[in-house]
N, C-alpha and C. Protein backbone atom coordinates (compact mmCIF):
# COMPACT_ATOMS: atom_id res chain seq x y z
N UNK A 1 0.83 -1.20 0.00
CA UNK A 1 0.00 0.00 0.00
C UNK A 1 0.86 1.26 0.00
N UNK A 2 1.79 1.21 0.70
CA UNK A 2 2.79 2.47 0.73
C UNK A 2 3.37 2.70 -0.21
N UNK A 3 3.39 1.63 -0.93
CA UNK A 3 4.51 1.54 -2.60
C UNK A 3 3.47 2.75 -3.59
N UNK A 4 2.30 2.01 -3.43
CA UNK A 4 1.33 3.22 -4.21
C UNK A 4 1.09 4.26 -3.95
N UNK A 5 0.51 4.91 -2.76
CA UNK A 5 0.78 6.20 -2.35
C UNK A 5 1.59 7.00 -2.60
N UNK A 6 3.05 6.30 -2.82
CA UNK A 6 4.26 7.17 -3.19
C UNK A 6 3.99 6.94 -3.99
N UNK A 7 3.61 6.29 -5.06
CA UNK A 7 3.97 6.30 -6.73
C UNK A 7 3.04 7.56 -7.06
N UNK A 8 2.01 8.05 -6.22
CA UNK A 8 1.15 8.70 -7.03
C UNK A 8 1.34 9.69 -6.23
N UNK A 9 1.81 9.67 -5.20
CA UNK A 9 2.24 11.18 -4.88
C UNK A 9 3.31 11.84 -5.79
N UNK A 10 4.60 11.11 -6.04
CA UNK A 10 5.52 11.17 -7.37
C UNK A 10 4.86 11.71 -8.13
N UNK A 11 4.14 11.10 -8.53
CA UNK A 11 3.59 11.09 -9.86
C UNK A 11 3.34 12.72 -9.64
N UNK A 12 2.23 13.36 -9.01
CA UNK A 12 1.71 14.29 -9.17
C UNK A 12 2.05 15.47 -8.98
N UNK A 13 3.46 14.87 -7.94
CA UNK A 13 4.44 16.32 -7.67
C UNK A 13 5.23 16.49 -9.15
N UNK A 14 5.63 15.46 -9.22
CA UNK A 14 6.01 15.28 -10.42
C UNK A 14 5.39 16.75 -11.38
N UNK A 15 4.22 16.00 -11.75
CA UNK A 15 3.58 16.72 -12.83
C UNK A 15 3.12 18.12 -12.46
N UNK A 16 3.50 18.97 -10.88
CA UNK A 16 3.19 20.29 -10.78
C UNK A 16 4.26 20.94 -11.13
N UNK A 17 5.65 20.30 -11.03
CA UNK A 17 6.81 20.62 -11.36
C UNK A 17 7.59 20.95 -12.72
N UNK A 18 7.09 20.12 -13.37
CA UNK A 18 7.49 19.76 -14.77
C UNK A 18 6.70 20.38 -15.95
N UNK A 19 6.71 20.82 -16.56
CA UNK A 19 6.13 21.34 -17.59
C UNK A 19 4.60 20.96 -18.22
N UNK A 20 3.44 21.64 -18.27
CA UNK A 20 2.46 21.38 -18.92
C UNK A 20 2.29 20.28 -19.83
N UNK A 21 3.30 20.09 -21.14
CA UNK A 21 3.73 19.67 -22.37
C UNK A 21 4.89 19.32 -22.65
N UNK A 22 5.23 18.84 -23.77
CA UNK A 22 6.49 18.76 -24.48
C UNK A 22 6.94 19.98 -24.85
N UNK A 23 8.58 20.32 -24.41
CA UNK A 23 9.06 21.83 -24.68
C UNK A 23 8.56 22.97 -23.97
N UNK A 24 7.48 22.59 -22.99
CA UNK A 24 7.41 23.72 -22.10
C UNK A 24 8.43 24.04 -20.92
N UNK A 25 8.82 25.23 -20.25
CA UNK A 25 9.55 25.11 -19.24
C UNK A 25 8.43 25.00 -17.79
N UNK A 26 9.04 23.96 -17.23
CA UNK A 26 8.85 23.76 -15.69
C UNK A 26 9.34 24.30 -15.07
N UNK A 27 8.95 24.35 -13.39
CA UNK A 27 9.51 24.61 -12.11
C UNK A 27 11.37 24.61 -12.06
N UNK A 28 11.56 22.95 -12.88
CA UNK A 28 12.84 22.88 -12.24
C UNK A 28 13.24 23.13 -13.72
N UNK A 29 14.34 23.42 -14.05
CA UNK A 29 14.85 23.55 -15.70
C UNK A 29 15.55 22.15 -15.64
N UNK A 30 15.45 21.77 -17.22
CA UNK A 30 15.31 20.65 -18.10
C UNK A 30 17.43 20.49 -17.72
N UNK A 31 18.07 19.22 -17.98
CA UNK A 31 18.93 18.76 -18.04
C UNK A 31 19.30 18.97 -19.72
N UNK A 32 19.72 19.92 -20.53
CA UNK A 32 20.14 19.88 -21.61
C UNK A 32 21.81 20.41 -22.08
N UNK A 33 22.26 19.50 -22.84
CA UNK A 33 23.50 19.85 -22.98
C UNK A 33 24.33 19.65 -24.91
N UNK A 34 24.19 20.80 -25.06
CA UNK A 34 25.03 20.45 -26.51
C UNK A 34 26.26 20.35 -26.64
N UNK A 35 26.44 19.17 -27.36
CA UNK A 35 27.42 18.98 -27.65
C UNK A 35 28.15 18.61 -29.10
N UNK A 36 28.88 19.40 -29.74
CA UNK A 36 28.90 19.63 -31.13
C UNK A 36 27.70 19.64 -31.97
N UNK A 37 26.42 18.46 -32.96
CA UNK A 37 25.50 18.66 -33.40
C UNK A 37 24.76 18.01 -32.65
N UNK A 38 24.98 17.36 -31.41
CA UNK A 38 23.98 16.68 -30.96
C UNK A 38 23.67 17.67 -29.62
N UNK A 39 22.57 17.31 -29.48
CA UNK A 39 21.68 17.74 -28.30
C UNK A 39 21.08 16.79 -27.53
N UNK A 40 21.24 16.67 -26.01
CA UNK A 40 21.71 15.37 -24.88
C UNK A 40 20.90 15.85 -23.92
N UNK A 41 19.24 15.09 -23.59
CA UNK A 41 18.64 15.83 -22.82
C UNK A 41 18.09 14.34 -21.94
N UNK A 42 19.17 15.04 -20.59
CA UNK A 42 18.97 13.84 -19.86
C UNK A 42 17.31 14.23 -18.72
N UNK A 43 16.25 13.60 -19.50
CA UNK A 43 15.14 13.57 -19.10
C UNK A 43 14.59 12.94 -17.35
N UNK A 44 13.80 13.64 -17.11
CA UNK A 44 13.40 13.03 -15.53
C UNK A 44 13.20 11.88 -15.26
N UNK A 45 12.61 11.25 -16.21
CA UNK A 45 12.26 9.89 -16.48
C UNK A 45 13.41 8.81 -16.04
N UNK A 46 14.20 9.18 -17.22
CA UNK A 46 15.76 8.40 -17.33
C UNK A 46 16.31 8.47 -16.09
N UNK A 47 16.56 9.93 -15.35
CA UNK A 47 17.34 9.72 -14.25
C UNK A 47 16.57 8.96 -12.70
N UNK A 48 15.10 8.88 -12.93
CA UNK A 48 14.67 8.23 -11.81
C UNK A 48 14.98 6.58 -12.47
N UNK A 49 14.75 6.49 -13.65
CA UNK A 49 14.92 5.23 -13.96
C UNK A 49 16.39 4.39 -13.41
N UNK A 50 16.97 5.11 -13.85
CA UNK A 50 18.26 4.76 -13.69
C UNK A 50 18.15 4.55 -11.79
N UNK A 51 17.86 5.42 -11.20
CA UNK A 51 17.86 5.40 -9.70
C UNK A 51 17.06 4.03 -9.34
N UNK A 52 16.40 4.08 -10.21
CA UNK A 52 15.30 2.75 -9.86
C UNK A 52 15.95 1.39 -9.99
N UNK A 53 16.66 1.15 -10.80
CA UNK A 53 17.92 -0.05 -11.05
C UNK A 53 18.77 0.32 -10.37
N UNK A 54 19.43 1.13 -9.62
CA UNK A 54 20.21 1.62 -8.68
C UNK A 54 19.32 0.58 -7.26
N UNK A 55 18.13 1.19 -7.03
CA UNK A 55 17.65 0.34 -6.16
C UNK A 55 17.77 -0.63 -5.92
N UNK A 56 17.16 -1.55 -7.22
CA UNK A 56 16.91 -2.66 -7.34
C UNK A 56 18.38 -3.83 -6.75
N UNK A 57 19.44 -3.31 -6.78
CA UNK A 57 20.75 -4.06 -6.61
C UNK A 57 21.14 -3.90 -5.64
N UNK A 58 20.84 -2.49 -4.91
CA UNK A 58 21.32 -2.34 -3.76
C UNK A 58 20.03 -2.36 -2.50
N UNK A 59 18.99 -3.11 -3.07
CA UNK A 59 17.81 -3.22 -1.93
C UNK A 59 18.15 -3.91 -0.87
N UNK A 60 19.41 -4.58 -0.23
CA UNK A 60 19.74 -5.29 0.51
C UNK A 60 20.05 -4.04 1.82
N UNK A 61 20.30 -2.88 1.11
CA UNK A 61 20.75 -2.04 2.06
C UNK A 61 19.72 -1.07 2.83
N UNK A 62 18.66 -1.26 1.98
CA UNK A 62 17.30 -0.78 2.79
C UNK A 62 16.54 -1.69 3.76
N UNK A 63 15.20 -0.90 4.49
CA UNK A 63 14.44 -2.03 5.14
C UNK A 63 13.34 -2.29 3.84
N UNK A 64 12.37 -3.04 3.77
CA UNK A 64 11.58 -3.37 3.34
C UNK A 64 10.55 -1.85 3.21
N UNK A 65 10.34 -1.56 3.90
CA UNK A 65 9.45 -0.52 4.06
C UNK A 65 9.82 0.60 3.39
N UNK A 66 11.51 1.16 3.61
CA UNK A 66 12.23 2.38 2.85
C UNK A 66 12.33 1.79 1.63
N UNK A 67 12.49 0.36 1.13
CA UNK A 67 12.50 0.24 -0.31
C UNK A 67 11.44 0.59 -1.36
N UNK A 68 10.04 -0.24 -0.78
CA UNK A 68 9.13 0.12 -1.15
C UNK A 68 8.49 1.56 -0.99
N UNK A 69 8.96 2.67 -0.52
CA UNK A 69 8.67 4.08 -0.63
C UNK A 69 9.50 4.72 -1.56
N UNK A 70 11.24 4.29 -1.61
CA UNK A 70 11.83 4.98 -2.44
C UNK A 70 11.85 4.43 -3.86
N UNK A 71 11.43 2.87 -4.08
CA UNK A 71 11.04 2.77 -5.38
C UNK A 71 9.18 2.73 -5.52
N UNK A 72 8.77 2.96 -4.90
CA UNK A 72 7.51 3.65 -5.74
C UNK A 72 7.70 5.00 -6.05
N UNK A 73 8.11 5.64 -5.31
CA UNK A 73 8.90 7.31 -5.52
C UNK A 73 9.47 7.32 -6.79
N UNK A 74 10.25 6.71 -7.29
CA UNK A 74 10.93 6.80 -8.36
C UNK A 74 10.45 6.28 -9.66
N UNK A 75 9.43 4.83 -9.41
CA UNK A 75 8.68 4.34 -10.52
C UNK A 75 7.44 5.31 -10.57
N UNK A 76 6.95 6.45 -10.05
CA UNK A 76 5.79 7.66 -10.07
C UNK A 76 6.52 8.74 -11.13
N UNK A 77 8.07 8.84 -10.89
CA UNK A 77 8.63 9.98 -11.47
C UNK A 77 9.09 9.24 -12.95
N UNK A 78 9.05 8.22 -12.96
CA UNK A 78 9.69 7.29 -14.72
C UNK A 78 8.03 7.67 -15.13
N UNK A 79 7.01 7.18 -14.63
CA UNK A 79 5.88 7.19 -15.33
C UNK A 79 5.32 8.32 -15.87
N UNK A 80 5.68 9.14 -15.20
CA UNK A 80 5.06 10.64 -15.41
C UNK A 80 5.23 10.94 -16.87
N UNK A 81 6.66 10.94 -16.24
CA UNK A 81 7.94 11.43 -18.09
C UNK A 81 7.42 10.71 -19.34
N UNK A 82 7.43 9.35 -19.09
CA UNK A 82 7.12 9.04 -20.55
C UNK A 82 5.71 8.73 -20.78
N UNK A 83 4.68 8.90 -19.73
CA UNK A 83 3.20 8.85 -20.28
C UNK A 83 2.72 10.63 -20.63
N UNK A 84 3.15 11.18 -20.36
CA UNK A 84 3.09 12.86 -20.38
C UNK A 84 3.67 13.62 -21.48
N UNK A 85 5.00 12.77 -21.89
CA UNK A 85 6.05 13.74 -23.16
C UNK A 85 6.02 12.90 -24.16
N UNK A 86 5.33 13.16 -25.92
CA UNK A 86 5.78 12.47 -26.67
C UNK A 86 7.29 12.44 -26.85
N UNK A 87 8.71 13.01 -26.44
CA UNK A 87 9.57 13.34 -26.89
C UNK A 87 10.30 11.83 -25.75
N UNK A 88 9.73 11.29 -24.80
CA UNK A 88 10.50 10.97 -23.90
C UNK A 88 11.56 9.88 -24.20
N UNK A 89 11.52 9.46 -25.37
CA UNK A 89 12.43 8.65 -25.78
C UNK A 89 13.62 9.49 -26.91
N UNK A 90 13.75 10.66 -26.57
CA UNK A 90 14.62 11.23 -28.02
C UNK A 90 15.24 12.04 -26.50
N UNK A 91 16.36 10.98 -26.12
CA UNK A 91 17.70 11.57 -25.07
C UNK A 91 18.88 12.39 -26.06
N UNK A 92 19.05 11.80 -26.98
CA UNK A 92 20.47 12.02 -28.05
C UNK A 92 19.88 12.42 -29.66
N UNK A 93 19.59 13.77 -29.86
CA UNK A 93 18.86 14.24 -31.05
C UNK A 93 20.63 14.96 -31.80
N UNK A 94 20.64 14.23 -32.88
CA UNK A 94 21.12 15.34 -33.47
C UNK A 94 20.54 16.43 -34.24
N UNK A 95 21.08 17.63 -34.47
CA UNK A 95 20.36 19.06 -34.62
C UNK A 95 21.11 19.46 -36.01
């Protein structure tokens, strides 16, 4: 039950934070970085994701209870990103 609560609290802070749309600016500014023709936009999604497999290996070091809060926390903030942004799969665009 706690796993969900956080996912959808995530979720929704999430989405007061983050931009309306695709290409809008949010609360927090976007992770973007050019580099020669490419453009490298490490999305919210990706970096909870990544945290979320971070979890997953090192869940030995949590209790049961902090696991399941900090990965529903983090699977609320992957979901947001890519059910919300058509773009959420275009990390490495060249320009």
């Amino acid at each position: 039950m706690t796993g969900g609560v956080t996912f959808l609290a995530t979720y929704f802070a999430t989405k007061m934070f983050a931009g309306p749309y695709t290409g809008a600016k949010g609360k927090i500014p976007s992770w973007i970085f050019k580099i020669k023709n490419y453009r490298i936009h490490i999305h919210h999604w990706f970096i909870s994701f990544l945290v979320s497999l971070l979890l997953l290996k090192s869940y030995a070091l949590f209790s049961f209870a902090e696991f399941v809060i900090l990965f529903g926390g983090s699977l609320g903030i992957t979901v947001h990103g890519i059910k919300n942004y058509h773009d959420w799969k275009h990390i490495i665009v060249k320009e």
